[in-house]
C-alpha atoms as a PDB file:
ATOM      1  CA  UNK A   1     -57.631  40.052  92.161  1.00  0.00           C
ATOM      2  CA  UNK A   2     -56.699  42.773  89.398  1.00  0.00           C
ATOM      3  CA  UNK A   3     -52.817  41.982  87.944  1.00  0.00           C
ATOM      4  CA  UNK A   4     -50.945  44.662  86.603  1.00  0.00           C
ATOM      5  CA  UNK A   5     -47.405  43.861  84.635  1.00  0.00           C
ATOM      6  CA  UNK A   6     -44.560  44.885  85.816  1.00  0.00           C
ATOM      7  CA  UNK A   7     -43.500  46.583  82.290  1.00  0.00           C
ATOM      8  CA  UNK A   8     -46.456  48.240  82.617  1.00  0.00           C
ATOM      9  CA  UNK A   9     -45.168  49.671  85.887  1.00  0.00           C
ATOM     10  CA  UNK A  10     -41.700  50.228  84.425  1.00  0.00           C
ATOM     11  CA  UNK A  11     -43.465  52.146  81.330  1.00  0.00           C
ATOM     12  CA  UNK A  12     -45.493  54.417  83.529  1.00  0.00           C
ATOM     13  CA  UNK A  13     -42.551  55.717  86.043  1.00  0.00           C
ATOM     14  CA  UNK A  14     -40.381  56.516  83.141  1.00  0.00           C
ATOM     15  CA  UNK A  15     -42.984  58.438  81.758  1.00  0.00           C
ATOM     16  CA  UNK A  16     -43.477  60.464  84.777  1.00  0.00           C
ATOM     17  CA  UNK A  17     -40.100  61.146  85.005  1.00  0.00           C
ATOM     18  CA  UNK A  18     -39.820  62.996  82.179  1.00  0.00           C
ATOM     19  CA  UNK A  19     -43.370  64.351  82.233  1.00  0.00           C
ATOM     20  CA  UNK A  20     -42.338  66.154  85.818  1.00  0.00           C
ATOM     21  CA  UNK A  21     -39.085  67.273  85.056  1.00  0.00           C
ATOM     22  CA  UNK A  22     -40.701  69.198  81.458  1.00  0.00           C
ATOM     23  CA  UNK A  23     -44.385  70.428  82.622  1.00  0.00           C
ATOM     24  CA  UNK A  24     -45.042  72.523  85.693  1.00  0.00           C
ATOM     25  CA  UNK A  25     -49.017  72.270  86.762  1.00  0.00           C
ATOM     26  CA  UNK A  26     -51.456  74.378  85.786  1.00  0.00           C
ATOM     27  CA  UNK A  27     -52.068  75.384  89.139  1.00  0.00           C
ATOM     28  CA  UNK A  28     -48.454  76.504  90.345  1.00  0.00           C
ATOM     29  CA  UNK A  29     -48.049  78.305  86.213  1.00  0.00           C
ATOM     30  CA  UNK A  30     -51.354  80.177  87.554  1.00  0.00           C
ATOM     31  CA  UNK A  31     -50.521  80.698  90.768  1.00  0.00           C
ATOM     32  CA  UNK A  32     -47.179  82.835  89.432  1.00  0.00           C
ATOM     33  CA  UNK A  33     -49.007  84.844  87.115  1.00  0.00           C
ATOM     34  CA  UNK A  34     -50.774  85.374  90.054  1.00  0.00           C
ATOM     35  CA  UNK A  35     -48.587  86.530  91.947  1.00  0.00           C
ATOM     36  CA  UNK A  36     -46.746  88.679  89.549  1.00  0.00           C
ATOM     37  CA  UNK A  37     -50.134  90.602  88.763  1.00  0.00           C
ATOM     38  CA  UNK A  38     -51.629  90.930  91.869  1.00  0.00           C
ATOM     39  CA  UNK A  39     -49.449  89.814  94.721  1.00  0.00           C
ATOM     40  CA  UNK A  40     -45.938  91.044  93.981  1.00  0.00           C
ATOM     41  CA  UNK A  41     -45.390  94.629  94.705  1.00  0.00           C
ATOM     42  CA  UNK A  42     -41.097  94.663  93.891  1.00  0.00           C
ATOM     43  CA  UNK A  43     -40.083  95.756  90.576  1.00  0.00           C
ATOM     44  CA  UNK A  44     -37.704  93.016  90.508  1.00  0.00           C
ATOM     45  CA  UNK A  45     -39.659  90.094  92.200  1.00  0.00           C
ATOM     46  CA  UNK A  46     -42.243  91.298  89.638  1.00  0.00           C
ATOM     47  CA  UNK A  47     -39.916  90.489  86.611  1.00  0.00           C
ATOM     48  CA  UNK A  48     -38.432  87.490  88.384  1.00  0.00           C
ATOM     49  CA  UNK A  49     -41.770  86.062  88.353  1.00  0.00           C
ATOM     50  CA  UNK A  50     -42.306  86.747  84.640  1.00  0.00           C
ATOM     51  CA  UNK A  51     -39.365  84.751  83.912  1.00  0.00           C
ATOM     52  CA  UNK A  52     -39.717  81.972  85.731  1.00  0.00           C
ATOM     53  CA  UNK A  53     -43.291  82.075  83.757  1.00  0.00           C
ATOM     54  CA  UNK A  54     -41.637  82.107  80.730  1.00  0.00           C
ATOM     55  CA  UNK A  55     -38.870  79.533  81.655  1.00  0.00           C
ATOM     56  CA  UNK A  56     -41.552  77.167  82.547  1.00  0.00           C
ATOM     57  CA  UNK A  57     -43.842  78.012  79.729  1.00  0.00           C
ATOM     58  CA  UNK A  58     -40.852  77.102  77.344  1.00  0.00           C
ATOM     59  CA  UNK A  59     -39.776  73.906  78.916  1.00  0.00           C
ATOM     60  CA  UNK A  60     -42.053  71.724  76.955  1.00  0.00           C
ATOM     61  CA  UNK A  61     -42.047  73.319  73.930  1.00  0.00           C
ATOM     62  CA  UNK A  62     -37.935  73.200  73.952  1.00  0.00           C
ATOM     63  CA  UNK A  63     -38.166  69.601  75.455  1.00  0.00           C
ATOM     64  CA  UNK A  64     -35.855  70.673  77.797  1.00  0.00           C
ATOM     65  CA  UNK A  65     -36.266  70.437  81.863  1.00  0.00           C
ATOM     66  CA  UNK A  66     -37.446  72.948  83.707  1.00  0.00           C
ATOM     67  CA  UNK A  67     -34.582  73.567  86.230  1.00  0.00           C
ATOM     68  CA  UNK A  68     -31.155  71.914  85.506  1.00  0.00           C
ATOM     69  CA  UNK A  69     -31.445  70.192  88.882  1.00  0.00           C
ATOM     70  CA  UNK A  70     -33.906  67.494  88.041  1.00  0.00           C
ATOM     71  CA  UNK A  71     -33.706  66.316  91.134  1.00  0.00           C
ATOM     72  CA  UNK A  72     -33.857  62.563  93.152  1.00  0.00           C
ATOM     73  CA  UNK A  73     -37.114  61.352  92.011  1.00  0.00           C
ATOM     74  CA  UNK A  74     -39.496  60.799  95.329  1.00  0.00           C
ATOM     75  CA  UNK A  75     -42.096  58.125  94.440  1.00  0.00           C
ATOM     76  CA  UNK A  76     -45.309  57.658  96.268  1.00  0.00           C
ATOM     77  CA  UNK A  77     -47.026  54.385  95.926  1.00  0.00           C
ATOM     78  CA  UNK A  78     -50.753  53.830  96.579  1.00  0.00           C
ATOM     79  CA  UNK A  79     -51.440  50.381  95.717  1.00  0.00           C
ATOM     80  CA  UNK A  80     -54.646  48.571  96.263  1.00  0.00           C
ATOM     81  CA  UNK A  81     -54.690  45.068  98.554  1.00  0.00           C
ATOM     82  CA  UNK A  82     -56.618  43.417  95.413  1.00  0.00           C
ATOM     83  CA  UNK A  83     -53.493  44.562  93.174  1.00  0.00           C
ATOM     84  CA  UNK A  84     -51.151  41.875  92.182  1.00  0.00           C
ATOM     85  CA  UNK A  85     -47.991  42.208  90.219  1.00  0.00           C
ATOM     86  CA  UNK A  86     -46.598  39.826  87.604  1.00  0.00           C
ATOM     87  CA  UNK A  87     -42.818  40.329  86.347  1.00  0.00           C
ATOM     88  CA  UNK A  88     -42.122  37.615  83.947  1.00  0.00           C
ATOM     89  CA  UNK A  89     -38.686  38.325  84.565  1.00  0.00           C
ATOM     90  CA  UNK A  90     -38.834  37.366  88.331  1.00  0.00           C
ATOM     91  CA  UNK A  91     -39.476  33.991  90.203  1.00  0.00           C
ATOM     92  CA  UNK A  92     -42.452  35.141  91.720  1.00  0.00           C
ATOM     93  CA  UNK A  93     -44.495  37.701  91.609  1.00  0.00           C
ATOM     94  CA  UNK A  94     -44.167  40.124  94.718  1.00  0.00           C
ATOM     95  CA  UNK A  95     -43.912  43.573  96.620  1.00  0.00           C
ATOM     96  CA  UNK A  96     -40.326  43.274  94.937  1.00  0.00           C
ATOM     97  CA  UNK A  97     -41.646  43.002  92.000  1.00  0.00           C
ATOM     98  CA  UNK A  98     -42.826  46.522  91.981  1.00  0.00           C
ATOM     99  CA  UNK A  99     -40.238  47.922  93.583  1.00  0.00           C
ATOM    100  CA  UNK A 100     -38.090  46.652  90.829  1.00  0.00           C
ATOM    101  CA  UNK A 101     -40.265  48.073  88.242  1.00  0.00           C
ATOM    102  CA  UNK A 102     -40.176  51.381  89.981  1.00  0.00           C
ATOM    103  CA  UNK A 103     -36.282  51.683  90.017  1.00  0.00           C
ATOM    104  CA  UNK A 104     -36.267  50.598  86.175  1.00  0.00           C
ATOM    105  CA  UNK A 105     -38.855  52.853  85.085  1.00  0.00           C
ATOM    106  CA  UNK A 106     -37.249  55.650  86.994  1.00  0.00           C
ATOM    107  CA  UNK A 107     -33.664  55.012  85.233  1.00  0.00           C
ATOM    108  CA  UNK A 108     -35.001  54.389  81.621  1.00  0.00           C
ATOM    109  CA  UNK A 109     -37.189  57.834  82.692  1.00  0.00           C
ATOM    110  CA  UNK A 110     -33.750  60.275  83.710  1.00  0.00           C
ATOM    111  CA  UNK A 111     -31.424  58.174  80.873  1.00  0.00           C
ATOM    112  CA  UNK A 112     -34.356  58.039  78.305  1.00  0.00           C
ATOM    113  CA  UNK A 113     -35.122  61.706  78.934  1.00  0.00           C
ATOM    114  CA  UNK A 114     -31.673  63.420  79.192  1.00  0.00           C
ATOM    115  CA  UNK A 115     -32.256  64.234  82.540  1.00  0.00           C
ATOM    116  CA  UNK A 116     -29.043  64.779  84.919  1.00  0.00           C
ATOM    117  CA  UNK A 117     -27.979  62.297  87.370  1.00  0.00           C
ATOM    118  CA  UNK A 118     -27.833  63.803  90.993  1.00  0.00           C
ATOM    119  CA  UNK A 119     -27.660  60.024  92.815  1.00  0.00           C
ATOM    120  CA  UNK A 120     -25.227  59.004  94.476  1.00  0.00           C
ATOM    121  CA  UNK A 121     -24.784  55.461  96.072  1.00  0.00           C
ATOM    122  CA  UNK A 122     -22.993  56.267  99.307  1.00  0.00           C
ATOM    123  CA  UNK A 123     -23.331  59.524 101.260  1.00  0.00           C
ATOM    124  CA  UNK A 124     -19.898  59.067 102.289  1.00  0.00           C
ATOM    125  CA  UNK A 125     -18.284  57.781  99.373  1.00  0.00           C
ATOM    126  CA  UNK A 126     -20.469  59.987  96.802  1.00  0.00           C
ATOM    127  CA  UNK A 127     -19.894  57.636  93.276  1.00  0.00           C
ATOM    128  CA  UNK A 128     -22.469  58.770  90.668  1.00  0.00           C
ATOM    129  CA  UNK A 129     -24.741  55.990  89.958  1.00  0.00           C
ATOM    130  CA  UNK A 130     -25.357  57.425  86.292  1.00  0.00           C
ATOM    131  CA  UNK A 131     -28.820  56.887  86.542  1.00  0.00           C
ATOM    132  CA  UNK A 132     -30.207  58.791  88.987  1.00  0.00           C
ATOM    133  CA  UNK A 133     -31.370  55.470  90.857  1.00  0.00           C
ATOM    134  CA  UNK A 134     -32.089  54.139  93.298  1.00  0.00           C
ATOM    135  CA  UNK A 135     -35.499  56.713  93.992  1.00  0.00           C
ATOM    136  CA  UNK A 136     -36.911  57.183  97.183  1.00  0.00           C
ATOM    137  CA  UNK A 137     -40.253  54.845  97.597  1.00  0.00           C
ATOM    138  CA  UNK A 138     -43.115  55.461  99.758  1.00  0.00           C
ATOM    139  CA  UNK A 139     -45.486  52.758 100.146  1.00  0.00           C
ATOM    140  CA  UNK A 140     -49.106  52.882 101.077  1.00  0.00           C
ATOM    141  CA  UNK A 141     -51.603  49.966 100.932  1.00  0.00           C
ATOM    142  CA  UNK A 142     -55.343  51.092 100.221  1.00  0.00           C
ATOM    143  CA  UNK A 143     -58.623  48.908  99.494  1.00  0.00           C
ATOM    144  CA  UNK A 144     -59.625  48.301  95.814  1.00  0.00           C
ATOM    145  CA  UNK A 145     -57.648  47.045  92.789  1.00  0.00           C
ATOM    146  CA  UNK A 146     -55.632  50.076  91.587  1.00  0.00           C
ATOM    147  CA  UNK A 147     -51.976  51.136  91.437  1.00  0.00           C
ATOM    148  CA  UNK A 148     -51.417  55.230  91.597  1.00  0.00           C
ATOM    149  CA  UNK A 149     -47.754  56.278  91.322  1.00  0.00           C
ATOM    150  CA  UNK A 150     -46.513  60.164  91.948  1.00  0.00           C
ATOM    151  CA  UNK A 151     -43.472  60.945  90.431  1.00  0.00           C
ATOM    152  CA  UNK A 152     -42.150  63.939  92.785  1.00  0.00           C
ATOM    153  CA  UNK A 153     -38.655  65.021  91.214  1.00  0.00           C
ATOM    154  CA  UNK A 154     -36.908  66.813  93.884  1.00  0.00           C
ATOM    155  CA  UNK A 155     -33.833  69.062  94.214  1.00  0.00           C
ATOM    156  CA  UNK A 156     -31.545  69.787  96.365  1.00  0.00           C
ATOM    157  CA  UNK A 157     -31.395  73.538  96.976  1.00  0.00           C
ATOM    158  CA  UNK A 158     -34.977  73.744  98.573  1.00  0.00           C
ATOM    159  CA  UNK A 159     -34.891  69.861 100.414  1.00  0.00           C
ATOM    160  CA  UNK A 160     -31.322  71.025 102.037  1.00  0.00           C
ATOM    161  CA  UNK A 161     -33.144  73.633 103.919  1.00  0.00           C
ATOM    162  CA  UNK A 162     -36.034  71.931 105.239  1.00  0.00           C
ATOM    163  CA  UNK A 163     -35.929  70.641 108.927  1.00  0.00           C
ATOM    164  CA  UNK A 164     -37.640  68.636 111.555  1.00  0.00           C
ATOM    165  CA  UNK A 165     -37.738  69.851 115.268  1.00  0.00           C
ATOM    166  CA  UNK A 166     -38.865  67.878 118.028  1.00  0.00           C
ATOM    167  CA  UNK A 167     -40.998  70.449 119.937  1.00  0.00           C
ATOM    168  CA  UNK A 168     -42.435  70.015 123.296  1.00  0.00           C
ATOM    169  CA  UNK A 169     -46.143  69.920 123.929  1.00  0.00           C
ATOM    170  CA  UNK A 170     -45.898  73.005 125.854  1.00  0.00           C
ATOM    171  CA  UNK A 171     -44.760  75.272 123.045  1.00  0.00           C
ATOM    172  CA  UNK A 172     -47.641  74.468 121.468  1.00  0.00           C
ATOM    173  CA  UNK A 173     -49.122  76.426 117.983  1.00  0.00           C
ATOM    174  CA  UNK A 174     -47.058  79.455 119.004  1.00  0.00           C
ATOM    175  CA  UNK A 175     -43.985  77.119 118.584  1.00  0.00           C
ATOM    176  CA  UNK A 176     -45.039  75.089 115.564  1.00  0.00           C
ATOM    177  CA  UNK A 177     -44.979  78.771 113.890  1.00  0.00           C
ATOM    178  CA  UNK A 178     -42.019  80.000 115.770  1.00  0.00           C
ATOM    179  CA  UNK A 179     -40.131  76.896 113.969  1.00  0.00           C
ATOM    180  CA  UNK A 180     -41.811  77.268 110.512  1.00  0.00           C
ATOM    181  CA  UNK A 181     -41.083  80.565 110.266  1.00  0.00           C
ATOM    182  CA  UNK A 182     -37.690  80.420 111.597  1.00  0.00           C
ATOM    183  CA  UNK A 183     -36.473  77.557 108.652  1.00  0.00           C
ATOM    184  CA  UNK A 184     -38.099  79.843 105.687  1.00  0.00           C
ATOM    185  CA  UNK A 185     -36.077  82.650 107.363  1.00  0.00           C
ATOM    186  CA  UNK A 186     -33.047  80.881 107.560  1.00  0.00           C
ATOM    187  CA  UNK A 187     -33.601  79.411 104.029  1.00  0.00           C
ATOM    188  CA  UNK A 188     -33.416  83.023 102.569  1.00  0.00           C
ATOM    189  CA  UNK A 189     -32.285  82.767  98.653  1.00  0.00           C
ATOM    190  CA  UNK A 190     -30.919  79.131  98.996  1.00  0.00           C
ATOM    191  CA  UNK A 191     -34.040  76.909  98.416  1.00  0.00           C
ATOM    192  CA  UNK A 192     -34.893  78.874  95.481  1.00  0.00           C
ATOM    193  CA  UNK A 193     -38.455  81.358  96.205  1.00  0.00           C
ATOM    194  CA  UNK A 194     -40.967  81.586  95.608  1.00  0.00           C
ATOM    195  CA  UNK A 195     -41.606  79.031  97.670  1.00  0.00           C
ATOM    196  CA  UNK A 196     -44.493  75.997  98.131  1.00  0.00           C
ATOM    197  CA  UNK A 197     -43.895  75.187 101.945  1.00  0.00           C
ATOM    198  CA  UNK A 198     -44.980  71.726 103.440  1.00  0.00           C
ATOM    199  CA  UNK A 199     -45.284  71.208 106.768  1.00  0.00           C
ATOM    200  CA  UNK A 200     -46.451  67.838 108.682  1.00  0.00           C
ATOM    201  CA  UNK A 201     -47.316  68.106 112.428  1.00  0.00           C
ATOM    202  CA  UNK A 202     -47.578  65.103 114.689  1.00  0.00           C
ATOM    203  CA  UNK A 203     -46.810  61.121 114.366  1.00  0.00           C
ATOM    204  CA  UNK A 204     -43.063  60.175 114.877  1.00  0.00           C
ATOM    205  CA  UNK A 205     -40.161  62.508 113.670  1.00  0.00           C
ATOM    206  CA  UNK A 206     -39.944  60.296 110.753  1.00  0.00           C
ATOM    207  CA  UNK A 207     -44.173  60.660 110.290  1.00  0.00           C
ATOM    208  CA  UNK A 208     -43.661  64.419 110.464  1.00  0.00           C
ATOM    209  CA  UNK A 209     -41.180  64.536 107.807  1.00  0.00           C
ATOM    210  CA  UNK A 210     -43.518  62.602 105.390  1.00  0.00           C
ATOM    211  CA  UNK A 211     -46.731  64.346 105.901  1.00  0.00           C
ATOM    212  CA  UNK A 212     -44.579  67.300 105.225  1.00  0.00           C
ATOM    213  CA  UNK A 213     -43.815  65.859 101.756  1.00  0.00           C
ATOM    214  CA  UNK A 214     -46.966  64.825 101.008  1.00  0.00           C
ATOM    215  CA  UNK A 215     -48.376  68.387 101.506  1.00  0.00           C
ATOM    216  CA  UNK A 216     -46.250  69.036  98.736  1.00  0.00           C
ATOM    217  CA  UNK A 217     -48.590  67.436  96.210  1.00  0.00           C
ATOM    218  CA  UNK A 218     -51.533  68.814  97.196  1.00  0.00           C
ATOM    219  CA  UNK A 219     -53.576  70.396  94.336  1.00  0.00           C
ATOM    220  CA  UNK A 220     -54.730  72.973  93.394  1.00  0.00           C
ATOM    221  CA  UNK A 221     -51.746  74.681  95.390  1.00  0.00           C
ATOM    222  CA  UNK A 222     -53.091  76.800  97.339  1.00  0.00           C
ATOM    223  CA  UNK A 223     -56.025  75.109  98.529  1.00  0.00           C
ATOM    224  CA  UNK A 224     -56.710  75.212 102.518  1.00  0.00           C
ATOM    225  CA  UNK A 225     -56.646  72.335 104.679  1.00  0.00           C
ATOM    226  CA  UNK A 226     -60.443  71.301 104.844  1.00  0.00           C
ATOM    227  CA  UNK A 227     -60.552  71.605 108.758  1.00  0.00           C
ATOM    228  CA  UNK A 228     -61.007  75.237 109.371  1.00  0.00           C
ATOM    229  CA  UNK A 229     -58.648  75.924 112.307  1.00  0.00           C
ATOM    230  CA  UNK A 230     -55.531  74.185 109.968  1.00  0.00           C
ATOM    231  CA  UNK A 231     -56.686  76.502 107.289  1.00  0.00           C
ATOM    232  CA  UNK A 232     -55.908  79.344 109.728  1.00  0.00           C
ATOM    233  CA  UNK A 233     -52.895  77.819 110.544  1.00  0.00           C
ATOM    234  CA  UNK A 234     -51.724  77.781 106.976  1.00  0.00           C
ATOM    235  CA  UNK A 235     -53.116  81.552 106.687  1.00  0.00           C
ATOM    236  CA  UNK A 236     -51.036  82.872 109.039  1.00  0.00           C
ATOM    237  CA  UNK A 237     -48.001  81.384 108.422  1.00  0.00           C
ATOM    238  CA  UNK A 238     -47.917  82.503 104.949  1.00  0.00           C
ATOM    239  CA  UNK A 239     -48.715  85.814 106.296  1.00  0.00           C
ATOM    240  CA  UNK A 240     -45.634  85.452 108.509  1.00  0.00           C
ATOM    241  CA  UNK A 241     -43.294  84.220 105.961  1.00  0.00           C
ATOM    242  CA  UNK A 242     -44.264  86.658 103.476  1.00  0.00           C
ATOM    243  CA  UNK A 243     -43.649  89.619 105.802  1.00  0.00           C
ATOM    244  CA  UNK A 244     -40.384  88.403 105.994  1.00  0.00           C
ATOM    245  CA  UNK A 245     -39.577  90.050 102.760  1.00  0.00           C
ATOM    246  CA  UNK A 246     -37.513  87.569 101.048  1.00  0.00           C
ATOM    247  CA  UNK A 247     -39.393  87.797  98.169  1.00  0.00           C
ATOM    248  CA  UNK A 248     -38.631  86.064  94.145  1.00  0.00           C
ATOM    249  CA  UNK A 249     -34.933  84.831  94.076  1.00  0.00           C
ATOM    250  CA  UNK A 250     -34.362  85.906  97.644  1.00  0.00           C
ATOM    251  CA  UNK A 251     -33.840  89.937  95.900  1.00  0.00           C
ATOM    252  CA  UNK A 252     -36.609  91.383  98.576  1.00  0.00           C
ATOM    253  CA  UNK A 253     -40.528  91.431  98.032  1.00  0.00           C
ATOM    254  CA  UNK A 254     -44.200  90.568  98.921  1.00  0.00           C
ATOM    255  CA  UNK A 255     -43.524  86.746  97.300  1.00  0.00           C
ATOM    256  CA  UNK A 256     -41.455  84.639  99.587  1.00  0.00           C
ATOM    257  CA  UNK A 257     -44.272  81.932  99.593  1.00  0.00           C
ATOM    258  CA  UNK A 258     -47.310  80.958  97.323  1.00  0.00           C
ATOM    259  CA  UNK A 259     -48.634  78.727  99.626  1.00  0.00           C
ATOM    260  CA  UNK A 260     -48.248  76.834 102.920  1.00  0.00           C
ATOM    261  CA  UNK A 261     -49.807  73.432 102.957  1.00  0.00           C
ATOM    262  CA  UNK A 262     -50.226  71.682 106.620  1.00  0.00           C
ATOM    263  CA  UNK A 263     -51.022  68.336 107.164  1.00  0.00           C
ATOM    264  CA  UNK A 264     -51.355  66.915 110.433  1.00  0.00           C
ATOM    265  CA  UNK A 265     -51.749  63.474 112.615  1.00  0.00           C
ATOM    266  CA  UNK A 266     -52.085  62.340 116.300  1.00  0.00           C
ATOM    267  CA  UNK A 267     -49.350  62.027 118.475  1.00  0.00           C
ATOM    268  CA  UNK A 268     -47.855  60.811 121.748  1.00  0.00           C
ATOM    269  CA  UNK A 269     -49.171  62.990 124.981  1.00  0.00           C
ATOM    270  CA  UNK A 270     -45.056  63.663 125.319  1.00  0.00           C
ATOM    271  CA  UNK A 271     -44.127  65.183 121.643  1.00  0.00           C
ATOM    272  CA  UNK A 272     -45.242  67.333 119.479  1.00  0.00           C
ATOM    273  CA  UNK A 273     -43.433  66.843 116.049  1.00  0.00           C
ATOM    274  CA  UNK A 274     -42.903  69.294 113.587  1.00  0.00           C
ATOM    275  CA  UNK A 275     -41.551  69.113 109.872  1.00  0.00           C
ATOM    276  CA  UNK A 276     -40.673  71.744 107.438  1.00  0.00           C
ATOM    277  CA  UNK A 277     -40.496  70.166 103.724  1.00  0.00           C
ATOM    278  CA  UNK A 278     -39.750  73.847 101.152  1.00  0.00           C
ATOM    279  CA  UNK A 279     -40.102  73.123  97.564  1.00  0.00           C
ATOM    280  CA  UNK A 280     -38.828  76.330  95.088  1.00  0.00           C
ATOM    281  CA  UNK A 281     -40.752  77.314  92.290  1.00  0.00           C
ATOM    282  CA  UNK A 282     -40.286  73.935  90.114  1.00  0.00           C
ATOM    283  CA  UNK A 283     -42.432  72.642  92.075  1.00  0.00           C
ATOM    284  CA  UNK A 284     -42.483  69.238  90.019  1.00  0.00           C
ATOM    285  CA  UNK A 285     -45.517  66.082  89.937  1.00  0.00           C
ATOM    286  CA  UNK A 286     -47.066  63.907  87.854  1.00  0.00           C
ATOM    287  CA  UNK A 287     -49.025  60.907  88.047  1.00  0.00           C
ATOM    288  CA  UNK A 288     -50.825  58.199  87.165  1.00  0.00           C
ATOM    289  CA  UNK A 289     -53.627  55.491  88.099  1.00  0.00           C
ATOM    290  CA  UNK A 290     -53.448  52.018  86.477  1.00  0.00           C
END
């Protein structure tokens, strides 16, 4: 049995938080310059691209975030069944325990950082809870005897236009492309192109939703599924969505999308769920193994 502190927990989340919200990957910087060179055939998309470049080139160096919406921080949680976790400031140590750590690394990360607060603690009621907590915490359990947190900051322009759909079996791949296409469409300006788009196929509606977000964080973006036929899937739908001509900033172009990502999982003989998870250009991670 490997124990991990708490503080150490608390230490690490605050650090991502303001690692995400300052550095954009390597992979999505390149994949814009890529874009802009090669892909982008608007004048204007063509200079948007350049300056969201430069924007997120300049982030890091200014110490300032890279979109002013810094989002509700999304936390995914791999922790190994030999893990245990010891807070000296609880009765016992526990699955609380962590969670704990989590929400106080993530508001020592958005206060500590100068990052806005977007949380509120009602959806009806809408009070500011200053500190951008509580996150949203996805928990896995996985053999071996290590923790890895990913700090996903994520805003609201491009997460208000995502969707789930609850197809039927019958309207098979068709319809799973039908729907994709059809929220990117309806998205138009609002969830901030060019885009990363996420979609999860099978499971549960709520399944869906999450495999949808997780496709979000795969790296390098860009990278096809591993099973071939997915990989098609993914190839035609950006084909699809780019030919819609939304292009950078929603101002028309080749660029609507620099990548589809689908993940999928088996379902019930009766459904066929889809999900639809966009992410605009800040499209934010960091993380960590301890």
């Amino acid at each position: 049995m490997r124990r991990i502190e708490a503080a150490t927990v608390t230490e690490t989340v605050a650090r991502l938080c303001r690692e995400a919200n300052l550095h954009l990957g390597s992979d999505m910087l390149e994949a814009l310059r890529r874009a802009a060179g090669e892909r982008e055939e608007s004048p204007i998309g063509r200079s948007i691209l350049d300056q969201i470049v430069a924007n997120a080139e300049l982030a890091p160096v200014e110490g300032l975030p890279i979109c002013q919406d810094t989002g509700i921080a999304v936390v995914m949680v791999e922790i190994g069944q030999d893990v245990h976790i010891e807070d000296s400031c609880a009765s016992t140590a526990s699955l609380s325990s962590l969670e704990r750590a989590i929400q106080e690394g993530v508001r020592r990360g958005y206060t500590g950082g100068y990052l806005r607060a977007s949380v509120v603690d009602d959806p009806f009621l809408r009070r500011n809870t200053a500190d951008n907590t509580p996150a949203v915490v996805h928990y896995r359990i996985v053999p071996g005897d290590r923790l890895r947190i990913v700090v996903l900051p994520k805003g609201a322009g491009a997460e208000n236009m995502s969707a789930v759909r609850m197809l039927a079996p019958s309207d098979g791949l068709d319809g799973v492309l039908d729907f994709v296409v059809e929220v990117v469409d309806r998205a138009g300006p609002n969830a901030c192109p060019p885009l990363v788009v996420g979609v999860g196929v099978g499971g549960t509606m709520e399944k869906a939703a999450l495999l949808a977000k997780e496709a979000l964080l795969r790296q390098p973006v860009g990278r096809p599924n591993p099973k071939p036929h997915l990989a098609a899937v993914e190839a035609e739908l950006l084909r699809r969505i780019n030919d819609l001509g939304i292009g950078p900033q929603g101002l028309g172009g080749r660029v609507t999308a620099l990548a589809v990502h689908l993940e999928t999982y088996p379902c019930h003989i009766a459904s066929l769920p889809v999900a639809v998870n966009l992410q605009c250009h800040a499209n934010r991670h960091r993380e960590a193994v301890l």
